[in-house]
N, C-alpha and C. Protein backbone atom coordinates (compact mmCIF):
# COMPACT_ATOMS: atom_id res chain seq x y z
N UNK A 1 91.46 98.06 124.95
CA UNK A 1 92.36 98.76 124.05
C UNK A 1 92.37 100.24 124.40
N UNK A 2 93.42 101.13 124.19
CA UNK A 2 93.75 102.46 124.70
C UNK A 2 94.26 103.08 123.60
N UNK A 3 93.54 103.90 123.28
CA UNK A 3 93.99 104.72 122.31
C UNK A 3 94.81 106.25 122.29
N UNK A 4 95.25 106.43 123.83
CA UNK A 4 95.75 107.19 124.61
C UNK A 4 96.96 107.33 124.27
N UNK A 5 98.18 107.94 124.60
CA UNK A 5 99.12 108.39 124.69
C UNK A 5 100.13 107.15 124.59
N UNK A 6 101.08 106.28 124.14
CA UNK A 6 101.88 105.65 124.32
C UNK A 6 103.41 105.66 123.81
N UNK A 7 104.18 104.98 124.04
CA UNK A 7 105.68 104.66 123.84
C UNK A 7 105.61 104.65 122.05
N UNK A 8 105.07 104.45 121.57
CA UNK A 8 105.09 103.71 120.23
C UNK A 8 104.63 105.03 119.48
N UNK A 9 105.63 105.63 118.23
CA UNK A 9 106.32 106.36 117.62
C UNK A 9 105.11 106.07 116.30
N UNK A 10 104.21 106.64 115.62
CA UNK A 10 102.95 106.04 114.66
C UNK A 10 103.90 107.15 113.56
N UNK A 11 104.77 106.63 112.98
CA UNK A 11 105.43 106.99 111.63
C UNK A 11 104.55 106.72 110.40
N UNK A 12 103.30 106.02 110.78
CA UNK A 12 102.68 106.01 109.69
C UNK A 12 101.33 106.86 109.55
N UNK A 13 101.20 107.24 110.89
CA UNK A 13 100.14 108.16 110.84
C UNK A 13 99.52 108.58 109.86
N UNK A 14 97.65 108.29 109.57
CA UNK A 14 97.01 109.02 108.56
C UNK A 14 97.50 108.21 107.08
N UNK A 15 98.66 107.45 107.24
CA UNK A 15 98.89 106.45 105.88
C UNK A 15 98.51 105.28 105.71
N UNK A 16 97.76 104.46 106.72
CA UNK A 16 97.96 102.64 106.36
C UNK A 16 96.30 103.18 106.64
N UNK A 17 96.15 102.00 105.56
CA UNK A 17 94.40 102.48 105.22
C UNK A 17 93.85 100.84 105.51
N UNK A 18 92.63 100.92 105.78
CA UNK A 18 91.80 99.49 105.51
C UNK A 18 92.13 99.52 103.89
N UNK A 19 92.45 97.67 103.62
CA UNK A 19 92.09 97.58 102.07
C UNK A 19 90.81 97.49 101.68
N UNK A 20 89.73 97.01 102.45
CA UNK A 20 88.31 96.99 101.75
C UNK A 20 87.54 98.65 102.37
N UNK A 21 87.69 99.08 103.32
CA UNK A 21 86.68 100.46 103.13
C UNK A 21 87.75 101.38 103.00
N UNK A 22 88.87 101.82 103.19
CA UNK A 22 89.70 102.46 102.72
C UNK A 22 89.90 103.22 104.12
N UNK A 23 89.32 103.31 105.01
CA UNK A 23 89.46 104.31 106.11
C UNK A 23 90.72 104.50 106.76
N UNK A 24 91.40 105.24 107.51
CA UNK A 24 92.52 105.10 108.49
C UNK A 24 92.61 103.86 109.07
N UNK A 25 93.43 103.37 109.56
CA UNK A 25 94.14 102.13 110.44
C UNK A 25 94.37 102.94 111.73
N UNK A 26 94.09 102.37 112.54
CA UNK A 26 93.93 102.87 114.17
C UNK A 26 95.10 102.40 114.95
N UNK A 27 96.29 102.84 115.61
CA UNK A 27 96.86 102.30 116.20
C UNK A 27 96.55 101.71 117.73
N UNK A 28 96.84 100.42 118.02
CA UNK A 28 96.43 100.55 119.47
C UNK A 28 97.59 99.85 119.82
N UNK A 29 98.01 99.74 121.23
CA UNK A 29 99.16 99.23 122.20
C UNK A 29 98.32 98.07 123.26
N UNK A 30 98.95 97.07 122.79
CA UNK A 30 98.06 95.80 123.91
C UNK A 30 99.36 95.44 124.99
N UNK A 31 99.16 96.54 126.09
CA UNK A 31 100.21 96.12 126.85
C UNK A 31 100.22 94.80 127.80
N UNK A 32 99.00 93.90 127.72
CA UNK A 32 98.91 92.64 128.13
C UNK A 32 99.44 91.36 127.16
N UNK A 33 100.12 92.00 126.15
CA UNK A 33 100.99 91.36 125.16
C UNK A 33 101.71 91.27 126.04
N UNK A 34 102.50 89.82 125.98
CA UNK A 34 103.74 89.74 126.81
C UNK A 34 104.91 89.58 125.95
N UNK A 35 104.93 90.72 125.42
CA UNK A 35 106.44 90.88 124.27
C UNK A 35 107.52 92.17 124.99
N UNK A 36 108.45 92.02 123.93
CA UNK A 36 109.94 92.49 124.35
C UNK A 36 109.63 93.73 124.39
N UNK A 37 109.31 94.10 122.97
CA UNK A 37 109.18 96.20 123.08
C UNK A 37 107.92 96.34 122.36
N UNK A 38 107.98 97.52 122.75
CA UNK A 38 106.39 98.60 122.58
C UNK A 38 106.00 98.12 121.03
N UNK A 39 107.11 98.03 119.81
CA UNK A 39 106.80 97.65 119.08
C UNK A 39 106.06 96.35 118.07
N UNK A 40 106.33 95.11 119.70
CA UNK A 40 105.46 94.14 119.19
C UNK A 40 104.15 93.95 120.15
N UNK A 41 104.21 94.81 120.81
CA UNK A 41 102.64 94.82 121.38
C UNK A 41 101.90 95.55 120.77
N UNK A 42 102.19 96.60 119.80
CA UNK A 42 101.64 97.58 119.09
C UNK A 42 100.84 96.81 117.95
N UNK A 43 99.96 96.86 116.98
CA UNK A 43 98.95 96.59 116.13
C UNK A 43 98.13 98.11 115.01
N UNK A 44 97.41 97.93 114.11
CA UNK A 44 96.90 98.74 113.74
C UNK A 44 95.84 97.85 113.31
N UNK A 45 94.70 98.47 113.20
CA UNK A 45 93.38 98.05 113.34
C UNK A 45 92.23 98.86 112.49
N UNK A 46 91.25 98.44 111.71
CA UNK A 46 90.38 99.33 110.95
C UNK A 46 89.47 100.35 111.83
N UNK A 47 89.64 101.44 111.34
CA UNK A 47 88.92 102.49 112.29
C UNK A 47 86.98 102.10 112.33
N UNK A 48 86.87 102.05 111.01
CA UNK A 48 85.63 101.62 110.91
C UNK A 48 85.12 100.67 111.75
N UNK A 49 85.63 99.13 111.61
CA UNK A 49 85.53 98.21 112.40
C UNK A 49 85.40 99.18 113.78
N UNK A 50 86.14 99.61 114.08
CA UNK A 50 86.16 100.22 115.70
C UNK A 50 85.08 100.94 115.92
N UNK A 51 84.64 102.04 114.70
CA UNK A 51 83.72 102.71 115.05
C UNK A 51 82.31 102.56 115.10
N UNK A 52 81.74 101.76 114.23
CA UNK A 52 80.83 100.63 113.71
C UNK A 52 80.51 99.64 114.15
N UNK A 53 81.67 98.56 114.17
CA UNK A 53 81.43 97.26 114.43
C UNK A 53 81.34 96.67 113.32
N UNK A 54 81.33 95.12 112.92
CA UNK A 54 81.23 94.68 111.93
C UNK A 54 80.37 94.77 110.64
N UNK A 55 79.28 95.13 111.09
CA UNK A 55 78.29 95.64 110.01
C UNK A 55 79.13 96.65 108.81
N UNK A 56 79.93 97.29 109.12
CA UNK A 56 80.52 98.38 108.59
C UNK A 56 81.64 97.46 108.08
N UNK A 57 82.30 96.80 108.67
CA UNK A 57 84.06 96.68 107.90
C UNK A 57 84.16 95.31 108.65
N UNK A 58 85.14 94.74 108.03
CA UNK A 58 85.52 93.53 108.90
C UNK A 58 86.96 93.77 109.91
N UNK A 59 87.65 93.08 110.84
CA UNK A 59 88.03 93.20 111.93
C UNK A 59 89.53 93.34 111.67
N UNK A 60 89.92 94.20 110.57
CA UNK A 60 91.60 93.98 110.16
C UNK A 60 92.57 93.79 110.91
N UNK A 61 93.44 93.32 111.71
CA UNK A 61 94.49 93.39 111.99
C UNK A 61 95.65 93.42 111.16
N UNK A 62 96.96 94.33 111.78
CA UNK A 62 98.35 94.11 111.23
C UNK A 62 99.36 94.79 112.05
N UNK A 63 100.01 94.05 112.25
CA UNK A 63 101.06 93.78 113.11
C UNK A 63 102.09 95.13 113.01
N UNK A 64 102.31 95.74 113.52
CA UNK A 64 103.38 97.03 113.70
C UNK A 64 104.80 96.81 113.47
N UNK A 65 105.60 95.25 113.73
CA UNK A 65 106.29 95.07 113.47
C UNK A 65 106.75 94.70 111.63
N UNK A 66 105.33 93.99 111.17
CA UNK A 66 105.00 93.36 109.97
C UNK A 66 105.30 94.64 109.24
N UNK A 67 105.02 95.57 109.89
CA UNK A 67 105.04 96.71 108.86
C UNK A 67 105.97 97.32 108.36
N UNK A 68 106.42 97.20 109.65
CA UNK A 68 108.01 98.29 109.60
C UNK A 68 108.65 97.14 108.79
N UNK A 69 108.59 96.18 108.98
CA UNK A 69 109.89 95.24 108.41
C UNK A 69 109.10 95.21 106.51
N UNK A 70 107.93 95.27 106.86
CA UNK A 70 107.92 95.37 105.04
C UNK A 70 108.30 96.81 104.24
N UNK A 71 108.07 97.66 105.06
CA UNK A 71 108.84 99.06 104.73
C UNK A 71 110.04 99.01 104.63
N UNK A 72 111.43 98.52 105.64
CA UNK A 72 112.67 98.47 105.58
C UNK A 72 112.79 97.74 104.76
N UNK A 73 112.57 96.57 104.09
CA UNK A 73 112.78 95.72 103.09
C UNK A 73 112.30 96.50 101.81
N UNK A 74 111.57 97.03 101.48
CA UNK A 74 111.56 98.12 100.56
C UNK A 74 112.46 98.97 100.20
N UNK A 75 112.87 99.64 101.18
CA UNK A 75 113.74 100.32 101.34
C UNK A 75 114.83 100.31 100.53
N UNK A 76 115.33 98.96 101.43
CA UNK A 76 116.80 98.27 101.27
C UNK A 76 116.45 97.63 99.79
N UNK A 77 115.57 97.17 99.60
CA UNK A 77 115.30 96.86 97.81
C UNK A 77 115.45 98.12 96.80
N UNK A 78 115.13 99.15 96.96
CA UNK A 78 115.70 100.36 96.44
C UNK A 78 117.19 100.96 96.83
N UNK A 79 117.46 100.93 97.64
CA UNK A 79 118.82 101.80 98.02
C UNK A 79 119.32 100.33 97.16
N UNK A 80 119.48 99.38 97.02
CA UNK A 80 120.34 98.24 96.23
C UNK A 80 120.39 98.38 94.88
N UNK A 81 119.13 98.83 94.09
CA UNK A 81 118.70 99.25 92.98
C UNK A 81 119.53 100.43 92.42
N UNK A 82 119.48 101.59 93.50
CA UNK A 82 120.62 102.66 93.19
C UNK A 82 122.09 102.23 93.41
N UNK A 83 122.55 101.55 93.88
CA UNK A 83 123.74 101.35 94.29
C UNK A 83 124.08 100.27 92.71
N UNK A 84 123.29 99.52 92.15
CA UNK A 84 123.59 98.74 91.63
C UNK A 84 123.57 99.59 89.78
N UNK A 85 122.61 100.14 90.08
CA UNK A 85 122.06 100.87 88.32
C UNK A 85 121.75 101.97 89.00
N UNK A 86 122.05 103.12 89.08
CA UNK A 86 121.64 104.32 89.17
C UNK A 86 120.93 105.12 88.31
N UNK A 87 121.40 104.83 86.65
CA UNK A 87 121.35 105.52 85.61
C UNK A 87 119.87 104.95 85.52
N UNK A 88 119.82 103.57 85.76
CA UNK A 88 118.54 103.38 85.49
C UNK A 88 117.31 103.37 86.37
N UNK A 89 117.83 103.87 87.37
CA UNK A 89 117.01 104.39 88.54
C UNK A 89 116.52 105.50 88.26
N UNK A 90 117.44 106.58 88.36
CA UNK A 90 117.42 107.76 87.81
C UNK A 90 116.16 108.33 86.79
N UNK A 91 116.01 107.15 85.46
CA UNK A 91 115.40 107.63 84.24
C UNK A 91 113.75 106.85 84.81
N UNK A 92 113.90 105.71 85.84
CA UNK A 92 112.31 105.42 86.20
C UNK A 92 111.66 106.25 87.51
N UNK A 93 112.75 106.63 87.95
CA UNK A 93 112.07 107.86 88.85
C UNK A 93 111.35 108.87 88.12
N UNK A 94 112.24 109.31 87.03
CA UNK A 94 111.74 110.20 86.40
C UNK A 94 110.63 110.49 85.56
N UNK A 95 110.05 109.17 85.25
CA UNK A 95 109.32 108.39 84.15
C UNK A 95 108.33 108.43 85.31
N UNK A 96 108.95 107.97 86.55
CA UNK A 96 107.08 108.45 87.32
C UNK A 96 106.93 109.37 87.70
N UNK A 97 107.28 110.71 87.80
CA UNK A 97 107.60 112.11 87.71
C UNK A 97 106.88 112.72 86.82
N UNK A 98 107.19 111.82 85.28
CA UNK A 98 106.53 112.69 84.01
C UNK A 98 107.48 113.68 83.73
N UNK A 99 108.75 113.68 84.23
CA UNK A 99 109.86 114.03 83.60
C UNK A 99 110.56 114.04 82.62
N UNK A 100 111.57 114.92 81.56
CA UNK A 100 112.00 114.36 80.51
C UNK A 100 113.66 114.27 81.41
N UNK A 101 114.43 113.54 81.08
CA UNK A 101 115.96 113.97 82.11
C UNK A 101 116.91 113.67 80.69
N UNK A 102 117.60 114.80 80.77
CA UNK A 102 118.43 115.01 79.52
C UNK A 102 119.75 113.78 79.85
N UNK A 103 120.16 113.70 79.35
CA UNK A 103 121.33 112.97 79.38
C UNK A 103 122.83 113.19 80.20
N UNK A 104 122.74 114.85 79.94
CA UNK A 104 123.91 115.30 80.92
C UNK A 104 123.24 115.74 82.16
N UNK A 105 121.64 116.09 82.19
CA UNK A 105 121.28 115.95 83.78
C UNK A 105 121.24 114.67 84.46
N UNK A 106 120.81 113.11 83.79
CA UNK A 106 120.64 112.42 84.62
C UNK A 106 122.17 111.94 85.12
């Protein structure tokens, strides 16, 4: 594994955490993957595990593609949400804000 310089764009940098020790997720590029683009040879991996070894964390994998596609589906589950109810988008944004939104602002 190479943790060096590659093709693959880490938009998540410093954000995708182990769920059991909480640490960073490590990107690595397995270019002996025999896939289409950089993006399905790509992986993220528990730093711990890496730095440690198992004693420390167990051996997470997750897929780079898995990710992005659960992010864009998010996404697109919100932009539908606004497109569909705005008003009521609007007042739960705001509600997790801790906002009050007047009526002629929202």
């Amino acid at each position: 594994f190479m943790c060096d310089k590659t093709d693959y764009d880490n938009i998540f940098k410093g954000i995708v955490r182990c769920a059991d020790c909480g640490r960073t997720m490590l990107v690595k590029v397995e270019h002996r993957r025999k896939r289409n683009s950089v993006l399905d040879q790509t992986f993220y991996c528990c730093s711990t595990y890496r730095k440690y070894g198992a004693k420390a964390c167990d051996s997470h994998n997750l897929e780079a593609r898995v990710l992005h596609e659960a992010v864009f589906a998010d996404i697109q589950a919100h932009a539908k949400a606004a497109v569909n109810n705005r008003e009521a988008l609007v007042k739960k944004i705001a509600n997790q804000m801790h906002l009050r939104v007047s009526s002629d602002r929202a």
